[in-house]
C-alpha atoms as a PDB file:
ATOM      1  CA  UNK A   1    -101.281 310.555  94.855  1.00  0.00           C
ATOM      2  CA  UNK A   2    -102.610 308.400  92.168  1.00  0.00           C
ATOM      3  CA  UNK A   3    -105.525 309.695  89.651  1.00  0.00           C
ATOM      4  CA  UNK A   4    -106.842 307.095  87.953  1.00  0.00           C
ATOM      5  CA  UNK A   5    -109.711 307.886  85.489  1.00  0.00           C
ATOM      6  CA  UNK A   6    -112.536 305.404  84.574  1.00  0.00           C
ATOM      7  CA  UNK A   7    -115.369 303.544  85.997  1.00  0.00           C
ATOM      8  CA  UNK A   8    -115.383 300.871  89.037  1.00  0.00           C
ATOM      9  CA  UNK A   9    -116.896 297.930  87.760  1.00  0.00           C
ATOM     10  CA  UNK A  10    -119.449 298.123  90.167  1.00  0.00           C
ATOM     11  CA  UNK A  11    -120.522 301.269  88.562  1.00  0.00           C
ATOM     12  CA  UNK A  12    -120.457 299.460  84.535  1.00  0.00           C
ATOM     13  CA  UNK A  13    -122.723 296.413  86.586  1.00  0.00           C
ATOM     14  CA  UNK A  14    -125.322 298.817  88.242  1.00  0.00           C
ATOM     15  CA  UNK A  15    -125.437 300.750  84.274  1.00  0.00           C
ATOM     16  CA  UNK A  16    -125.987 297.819  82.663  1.00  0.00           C
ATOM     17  CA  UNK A  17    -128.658 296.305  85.207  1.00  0.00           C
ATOM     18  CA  UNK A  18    -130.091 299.862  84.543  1.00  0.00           C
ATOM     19  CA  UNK A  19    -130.367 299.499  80.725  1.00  0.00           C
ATOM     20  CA  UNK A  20    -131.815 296.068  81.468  1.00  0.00           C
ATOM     21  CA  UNK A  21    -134.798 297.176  83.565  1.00  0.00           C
ATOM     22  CA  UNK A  22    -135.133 300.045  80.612  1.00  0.00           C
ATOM     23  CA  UNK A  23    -135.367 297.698  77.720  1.00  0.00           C
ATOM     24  CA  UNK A  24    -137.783 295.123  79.797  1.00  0.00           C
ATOM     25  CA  UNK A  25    -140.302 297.654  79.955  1.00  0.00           C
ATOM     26  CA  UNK A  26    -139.757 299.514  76.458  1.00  0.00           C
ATOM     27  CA  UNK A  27    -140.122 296.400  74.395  1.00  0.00           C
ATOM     28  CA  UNK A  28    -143.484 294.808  75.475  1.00  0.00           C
ATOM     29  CA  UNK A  29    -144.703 298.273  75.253  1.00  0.00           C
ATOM     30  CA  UNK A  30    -143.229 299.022  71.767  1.00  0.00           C
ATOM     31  CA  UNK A  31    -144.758 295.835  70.625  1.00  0.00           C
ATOM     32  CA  UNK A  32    -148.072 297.041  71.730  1.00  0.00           C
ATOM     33  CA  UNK A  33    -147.702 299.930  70.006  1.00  0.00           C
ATOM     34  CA  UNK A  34    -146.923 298.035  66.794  1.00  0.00           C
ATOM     35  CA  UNK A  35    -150.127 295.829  67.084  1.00  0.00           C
ATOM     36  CA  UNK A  36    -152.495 298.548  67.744  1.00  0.00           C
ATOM     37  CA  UNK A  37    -151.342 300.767  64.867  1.00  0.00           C
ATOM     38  CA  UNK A  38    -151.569 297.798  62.939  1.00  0.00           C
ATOM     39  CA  UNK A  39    -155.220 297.164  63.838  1.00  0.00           C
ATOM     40  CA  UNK A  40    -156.153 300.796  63.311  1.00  0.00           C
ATOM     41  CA  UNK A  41    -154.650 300.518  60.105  1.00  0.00           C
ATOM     42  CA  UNK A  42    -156.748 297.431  59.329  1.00  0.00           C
ATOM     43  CA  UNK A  43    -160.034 299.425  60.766  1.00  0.00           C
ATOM     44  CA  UNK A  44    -158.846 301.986  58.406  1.00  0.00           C
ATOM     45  CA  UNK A  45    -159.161 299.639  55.030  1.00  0.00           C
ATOM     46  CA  UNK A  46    -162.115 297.953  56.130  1.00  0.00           C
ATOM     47  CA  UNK A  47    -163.782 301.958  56.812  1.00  0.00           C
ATOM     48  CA  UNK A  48    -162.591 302.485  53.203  1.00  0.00           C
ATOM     49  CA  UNK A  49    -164.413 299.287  51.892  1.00  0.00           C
ATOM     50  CA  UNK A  50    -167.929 299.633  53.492  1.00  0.00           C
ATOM     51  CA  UNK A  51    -167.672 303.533  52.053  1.00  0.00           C
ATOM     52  CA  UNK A  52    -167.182 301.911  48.872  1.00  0.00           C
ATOM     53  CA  UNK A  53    -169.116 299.106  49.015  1.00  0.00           C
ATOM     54  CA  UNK A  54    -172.415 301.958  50.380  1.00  0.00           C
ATOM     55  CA  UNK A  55    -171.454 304.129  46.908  1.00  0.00           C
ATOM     56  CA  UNK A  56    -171.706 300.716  44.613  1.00  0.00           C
ATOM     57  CA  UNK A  57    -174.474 299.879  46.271  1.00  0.00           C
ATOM     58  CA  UNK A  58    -176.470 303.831  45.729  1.00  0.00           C
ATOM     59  CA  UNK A  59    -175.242 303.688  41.745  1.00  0.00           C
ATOM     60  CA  UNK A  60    -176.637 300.700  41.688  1.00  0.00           C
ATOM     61  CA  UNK A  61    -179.991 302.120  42.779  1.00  0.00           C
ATOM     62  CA  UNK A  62    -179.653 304.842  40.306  1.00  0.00           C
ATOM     63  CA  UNK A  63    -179.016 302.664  37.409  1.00  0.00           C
ATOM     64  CA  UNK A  64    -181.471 299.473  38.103  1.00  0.00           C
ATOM     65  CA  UNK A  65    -183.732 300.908  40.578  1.00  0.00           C
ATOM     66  CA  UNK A  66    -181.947 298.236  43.344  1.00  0.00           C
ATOM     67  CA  UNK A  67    -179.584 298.644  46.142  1.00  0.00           C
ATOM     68  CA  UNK A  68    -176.894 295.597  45.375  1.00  0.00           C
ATOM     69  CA  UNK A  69    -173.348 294.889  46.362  1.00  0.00           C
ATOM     70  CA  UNK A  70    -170.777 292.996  44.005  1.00  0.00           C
ATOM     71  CA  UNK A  71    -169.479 289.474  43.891  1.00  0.00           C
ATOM     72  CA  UNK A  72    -165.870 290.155  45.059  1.00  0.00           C
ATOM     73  CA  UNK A  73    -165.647 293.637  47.660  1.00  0.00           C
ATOM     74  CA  UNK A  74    -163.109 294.865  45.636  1.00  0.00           C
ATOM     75  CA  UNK A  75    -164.785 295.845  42.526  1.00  0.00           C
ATOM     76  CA  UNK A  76    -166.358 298.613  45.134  1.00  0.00           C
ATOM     77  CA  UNK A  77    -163.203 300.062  45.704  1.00  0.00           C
ATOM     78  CA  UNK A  78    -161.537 302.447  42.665  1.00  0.00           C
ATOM     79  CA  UNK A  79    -158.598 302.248  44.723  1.00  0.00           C
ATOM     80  CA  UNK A  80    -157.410 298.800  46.083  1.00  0.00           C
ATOM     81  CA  UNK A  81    -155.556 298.644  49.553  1.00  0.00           C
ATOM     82  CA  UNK A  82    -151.683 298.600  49.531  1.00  0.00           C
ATOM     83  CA  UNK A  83    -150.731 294.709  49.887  1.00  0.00           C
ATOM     84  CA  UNK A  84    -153.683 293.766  47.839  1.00  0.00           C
ATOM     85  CA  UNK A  85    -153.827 290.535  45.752  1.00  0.00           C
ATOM     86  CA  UNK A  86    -156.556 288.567  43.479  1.00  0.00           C
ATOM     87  CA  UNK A  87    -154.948 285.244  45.335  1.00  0.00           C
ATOM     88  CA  UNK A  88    -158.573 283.743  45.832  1.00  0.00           C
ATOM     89  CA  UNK A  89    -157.598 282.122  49.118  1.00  0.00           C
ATOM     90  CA  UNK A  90    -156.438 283.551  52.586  1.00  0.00           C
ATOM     91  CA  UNK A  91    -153.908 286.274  52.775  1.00  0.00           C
ATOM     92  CA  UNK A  92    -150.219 284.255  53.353  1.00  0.00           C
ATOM     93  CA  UNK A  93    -147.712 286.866  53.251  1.00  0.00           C
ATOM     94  CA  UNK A  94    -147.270 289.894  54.998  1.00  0.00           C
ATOM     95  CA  UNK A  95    -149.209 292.903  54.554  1.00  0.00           C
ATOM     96  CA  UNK A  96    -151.246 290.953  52.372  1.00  0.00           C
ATOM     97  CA  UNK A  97    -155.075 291.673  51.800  1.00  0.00           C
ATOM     98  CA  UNK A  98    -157.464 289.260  49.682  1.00  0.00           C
ATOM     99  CA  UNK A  99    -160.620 287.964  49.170  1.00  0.00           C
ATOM    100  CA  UNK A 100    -160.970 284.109  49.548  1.00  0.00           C
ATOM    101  CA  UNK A 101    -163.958 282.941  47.375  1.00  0.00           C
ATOM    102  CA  UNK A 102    -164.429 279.587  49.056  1.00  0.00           C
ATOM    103  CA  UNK A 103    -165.226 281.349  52.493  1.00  0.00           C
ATOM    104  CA  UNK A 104    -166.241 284.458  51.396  1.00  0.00           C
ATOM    105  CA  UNK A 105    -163.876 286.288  53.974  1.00  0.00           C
ATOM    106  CA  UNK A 106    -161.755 289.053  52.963  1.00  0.00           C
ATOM    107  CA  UNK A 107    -158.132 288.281  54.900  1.00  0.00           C
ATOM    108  CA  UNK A 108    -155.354 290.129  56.244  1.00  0.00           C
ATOM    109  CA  UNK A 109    -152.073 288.943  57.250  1.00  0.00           C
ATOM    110  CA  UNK A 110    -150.386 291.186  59.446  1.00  0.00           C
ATOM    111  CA  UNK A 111    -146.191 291.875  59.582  1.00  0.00           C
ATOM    112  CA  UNK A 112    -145.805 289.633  62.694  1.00  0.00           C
ATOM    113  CA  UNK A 113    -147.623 286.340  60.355  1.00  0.00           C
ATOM    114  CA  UNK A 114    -151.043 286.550  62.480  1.00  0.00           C
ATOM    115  CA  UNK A 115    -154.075 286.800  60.144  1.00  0.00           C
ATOM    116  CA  UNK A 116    -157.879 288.226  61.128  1.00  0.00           C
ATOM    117  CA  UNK A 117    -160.938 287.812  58.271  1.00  0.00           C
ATOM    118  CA  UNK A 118    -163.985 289.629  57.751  1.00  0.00           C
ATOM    119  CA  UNK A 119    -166.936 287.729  56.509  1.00  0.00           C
ATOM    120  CA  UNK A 120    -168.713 289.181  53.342  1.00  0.00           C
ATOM    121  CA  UNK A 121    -171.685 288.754  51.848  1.00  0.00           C
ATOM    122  CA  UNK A 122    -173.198 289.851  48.827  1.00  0.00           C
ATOM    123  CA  UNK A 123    -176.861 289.891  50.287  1.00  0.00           C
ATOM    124  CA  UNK A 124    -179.842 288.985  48.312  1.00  0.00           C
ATOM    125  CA  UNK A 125    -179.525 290.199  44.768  1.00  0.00           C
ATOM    126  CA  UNK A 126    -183.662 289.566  43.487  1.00  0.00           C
ATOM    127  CA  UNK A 127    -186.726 288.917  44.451  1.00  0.00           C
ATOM    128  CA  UNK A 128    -188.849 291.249  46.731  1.00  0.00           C
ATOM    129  CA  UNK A 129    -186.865 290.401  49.748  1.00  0.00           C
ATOM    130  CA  UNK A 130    -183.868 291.943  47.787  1.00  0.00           C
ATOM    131  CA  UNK A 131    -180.651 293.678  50.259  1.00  0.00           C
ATOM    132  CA  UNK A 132    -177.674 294.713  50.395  1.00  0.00           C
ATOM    133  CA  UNK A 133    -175.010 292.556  52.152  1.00  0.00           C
ATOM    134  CA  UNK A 134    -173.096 292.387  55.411  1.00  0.00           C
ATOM    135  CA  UNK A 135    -169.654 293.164  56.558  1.00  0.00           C
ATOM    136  CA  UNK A 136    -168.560 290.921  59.645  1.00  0.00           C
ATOM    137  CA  UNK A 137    -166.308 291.989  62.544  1.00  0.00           C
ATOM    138  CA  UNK A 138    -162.360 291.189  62.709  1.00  0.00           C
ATOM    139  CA  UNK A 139    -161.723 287.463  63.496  1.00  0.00           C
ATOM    140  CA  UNK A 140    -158.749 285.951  64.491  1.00  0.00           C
ATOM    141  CA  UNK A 141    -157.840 282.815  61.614  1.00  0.00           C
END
């Protein structure tokens, strides 16, 4: 009687077909996963700037009697984003957060190179129509 020890090969092919369907339906939904924490981590910075841009804005009123926000969004912020840069132009590497001057959007770039903006502005700064500014939704660049 022979005892032979291993697998058919018909066993290794209906293992690997196994493993395929597996990884077809683990990697689209690990990619998900990826982009969602990413955007949660974005909501996160932004939630950080408005709360810093709303204290500027009240020391403002307490020192000149008017409710203002600054030039640039980060000079709210005692402490900047990781990945933050003064670049003055969109964010272009990954994990990258600046502030581009020309469109007034603060930009993200996000690991897998696609980038989203939030338009800032300043509001108006004198005059008796004086306010604070505005903080756009995420758009895709």
């Amino acid at each position: 009687m022979r005892n032979n020890k291993g697998f058919t090969l018909i066993e290794l092919i209906m293992v690997t077909i196994i493993l395929g369907i597996l990884a077809a339906v683990a990697i689209p939904r690990y990619m998900t996963t990826v982009t969602m924490a990413e955007a949660a981590a974005e909501d996160a910075v932004i939630s950080s700037i408005r709360a810093g841009l709303e204290t500027y804005a009240t020391e403002q009123l307490m020192e000149s009697g008017r409710r203002t926000w600054p030039d640039s969004p980060w000079s709210a912020l005692a402490t900047k984003p990781s990945g933050y840069t003064t670049d003055a132009t969109d964010a272009n590497v990954d994990g990258e957060w600046t502030y581009n001057t020309t469109s007034l959007k603060i930009t993200h770039q996000r690991d897998d190179n696609s980038q989203f903006s939030w338009a800032y502005a300043k509001g108006t700064q004198s005059g008796g129509a004086a306010d604070v500014g505005t903080l756009g939704p995420r758009v895709s660049l």
